[in-house]
N, C-alpha and C. Protein backbone atom coordinates (compact mmCIF):
# COMPACT_ATOMS: atom_id res chain seq x y z
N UNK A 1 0.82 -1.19 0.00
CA UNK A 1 0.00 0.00 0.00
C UNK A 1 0.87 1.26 0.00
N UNK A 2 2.30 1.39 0.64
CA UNK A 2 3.07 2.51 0.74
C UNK A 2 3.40 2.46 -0.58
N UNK A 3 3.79 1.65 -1.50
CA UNK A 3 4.26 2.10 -2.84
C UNK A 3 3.08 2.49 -3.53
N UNK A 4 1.55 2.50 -3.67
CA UNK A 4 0.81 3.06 -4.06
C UNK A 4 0.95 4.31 -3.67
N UNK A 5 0.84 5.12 -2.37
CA UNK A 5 0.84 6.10 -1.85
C UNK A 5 1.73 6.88 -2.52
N UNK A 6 3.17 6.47 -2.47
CA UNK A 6 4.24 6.88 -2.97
C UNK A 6 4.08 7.08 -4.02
N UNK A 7 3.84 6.38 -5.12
CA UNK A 7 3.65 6.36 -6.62
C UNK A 7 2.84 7.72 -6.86
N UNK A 8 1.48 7.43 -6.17
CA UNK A 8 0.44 8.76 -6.40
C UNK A 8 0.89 10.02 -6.02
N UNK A 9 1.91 10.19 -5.57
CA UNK A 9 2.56 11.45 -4.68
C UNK A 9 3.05 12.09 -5.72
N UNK A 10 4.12 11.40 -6.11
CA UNK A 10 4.88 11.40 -7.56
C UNK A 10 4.38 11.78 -8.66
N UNK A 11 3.31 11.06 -8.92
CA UNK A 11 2.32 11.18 -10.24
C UNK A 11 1.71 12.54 -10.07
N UNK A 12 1.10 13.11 -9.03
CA UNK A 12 0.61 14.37 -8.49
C UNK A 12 1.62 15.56 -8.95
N UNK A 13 2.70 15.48 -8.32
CA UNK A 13 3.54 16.28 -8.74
C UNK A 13 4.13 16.41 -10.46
N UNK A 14 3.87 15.65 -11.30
CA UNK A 14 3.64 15.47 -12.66
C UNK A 14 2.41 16.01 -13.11
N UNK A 15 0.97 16.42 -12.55
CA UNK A 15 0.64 16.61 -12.92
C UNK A 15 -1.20 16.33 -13.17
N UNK A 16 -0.88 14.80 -12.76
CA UNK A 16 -1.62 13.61 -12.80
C UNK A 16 -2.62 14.07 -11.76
N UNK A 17 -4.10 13.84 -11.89
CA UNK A 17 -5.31 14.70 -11.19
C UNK A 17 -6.10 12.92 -10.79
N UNK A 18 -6.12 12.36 -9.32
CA UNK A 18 -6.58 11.66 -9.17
C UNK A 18 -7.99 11.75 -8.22
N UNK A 19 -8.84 10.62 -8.56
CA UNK A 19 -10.33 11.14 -8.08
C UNK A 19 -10.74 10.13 -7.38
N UNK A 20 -10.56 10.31 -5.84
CA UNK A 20 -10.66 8.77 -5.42
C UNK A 20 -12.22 8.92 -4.96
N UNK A 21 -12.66 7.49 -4.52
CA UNK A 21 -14.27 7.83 -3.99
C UNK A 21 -14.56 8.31 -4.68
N UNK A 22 -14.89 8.11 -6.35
CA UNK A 22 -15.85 8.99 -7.61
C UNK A 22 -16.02 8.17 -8.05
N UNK A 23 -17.52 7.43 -8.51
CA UNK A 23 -18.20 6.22 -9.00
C UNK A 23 -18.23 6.81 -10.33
N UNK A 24 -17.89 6.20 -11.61
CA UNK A 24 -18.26 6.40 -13.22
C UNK A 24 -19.04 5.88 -13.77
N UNK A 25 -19.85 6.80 -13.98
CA UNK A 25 -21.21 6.33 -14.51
C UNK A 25 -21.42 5.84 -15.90
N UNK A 26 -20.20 6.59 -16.84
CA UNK A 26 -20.13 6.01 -18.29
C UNK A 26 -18.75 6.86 -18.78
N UNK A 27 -18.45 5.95 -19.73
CA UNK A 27 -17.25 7.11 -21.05
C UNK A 27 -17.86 6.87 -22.20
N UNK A 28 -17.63 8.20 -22.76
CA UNK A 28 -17.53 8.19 -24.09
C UNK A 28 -16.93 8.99 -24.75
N UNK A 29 -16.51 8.37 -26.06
CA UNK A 29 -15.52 8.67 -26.83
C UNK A 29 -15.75 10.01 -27.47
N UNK A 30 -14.60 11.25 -27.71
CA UNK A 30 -15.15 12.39 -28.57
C UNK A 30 -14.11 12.51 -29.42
N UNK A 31 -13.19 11.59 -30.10
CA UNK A 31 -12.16 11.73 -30.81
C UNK A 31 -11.70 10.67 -30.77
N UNK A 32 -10.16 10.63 -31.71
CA UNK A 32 -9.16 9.30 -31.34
C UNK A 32 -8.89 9.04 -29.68
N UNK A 33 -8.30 10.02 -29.33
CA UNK A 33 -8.05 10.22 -27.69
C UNK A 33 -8.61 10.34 -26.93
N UNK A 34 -8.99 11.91 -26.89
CA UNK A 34 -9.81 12.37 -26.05
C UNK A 34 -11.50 11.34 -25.84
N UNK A 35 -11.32 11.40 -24.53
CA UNK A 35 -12.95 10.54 -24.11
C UNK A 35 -13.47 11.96 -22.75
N UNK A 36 -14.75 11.60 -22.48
CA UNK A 36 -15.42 12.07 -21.67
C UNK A 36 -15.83 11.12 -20.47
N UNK A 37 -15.28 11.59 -19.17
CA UNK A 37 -15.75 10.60 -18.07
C UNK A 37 -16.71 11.17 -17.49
N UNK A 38 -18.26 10.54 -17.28
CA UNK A 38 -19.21 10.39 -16.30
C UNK A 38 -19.09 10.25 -14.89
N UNK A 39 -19.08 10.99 -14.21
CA UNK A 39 -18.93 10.22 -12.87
C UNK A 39 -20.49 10.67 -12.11
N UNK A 40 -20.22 10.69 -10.43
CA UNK A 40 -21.09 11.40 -9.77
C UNK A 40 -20.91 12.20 -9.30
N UNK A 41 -19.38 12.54 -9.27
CA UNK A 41 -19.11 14.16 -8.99
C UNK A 41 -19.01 15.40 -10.36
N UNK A 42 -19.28 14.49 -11.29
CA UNK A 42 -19.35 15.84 -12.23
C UNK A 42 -18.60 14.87 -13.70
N UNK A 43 -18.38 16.17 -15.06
CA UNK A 43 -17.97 15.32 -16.16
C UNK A 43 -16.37 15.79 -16.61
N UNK A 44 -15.37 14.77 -16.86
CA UNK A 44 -14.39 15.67 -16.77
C UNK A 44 -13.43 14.67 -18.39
N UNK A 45 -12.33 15.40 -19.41
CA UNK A 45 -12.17 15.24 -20.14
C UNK A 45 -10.91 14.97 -20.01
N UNK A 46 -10.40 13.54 -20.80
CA UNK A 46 -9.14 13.32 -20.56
C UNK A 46 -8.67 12.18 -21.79
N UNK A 47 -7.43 12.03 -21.87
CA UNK A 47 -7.10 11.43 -23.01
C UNK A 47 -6.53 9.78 -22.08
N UNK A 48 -5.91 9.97 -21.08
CA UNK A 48 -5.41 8.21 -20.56
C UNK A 48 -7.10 8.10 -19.14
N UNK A 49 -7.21 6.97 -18.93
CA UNK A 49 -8.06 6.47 -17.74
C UNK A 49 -7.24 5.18 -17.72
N UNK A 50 -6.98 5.73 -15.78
CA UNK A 50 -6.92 3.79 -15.07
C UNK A 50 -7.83 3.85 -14.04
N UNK A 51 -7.74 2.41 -14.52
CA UNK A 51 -9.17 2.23 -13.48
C UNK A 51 -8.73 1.62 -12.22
N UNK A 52 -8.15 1.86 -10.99
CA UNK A 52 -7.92 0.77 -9.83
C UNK A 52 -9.34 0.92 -9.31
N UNK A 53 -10.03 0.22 -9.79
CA UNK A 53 -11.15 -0.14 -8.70
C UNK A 53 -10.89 -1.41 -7.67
């Protein structure tokens, strides 16, 4: 679990915008890349998604 922590710390400071506790309700695609994520906190646009559920 500390190398998760660690990792996300890292990734943060790169840049990387993580959304924990946010259920996704759907994606969809608006280009080659770019997709649109659904969640329940709101809709937000991004070109990579991981999913650690």
């Amino acid at each position: 679990m500390h190398e998760l922590i660690n990792s996300s710390s890292g990734a943060r400071k790169m840049g990387v915008r993580i959304y924990e506790q946010t259920e996704v309700i759907g994606i969809k695609g608006m280009g080659e890349k770019t997709k649109r994520i659904l969640t329940d906190k709101g809709e937000f646009e991004t070109s990579v998604v991981v999913d650690a559920a």
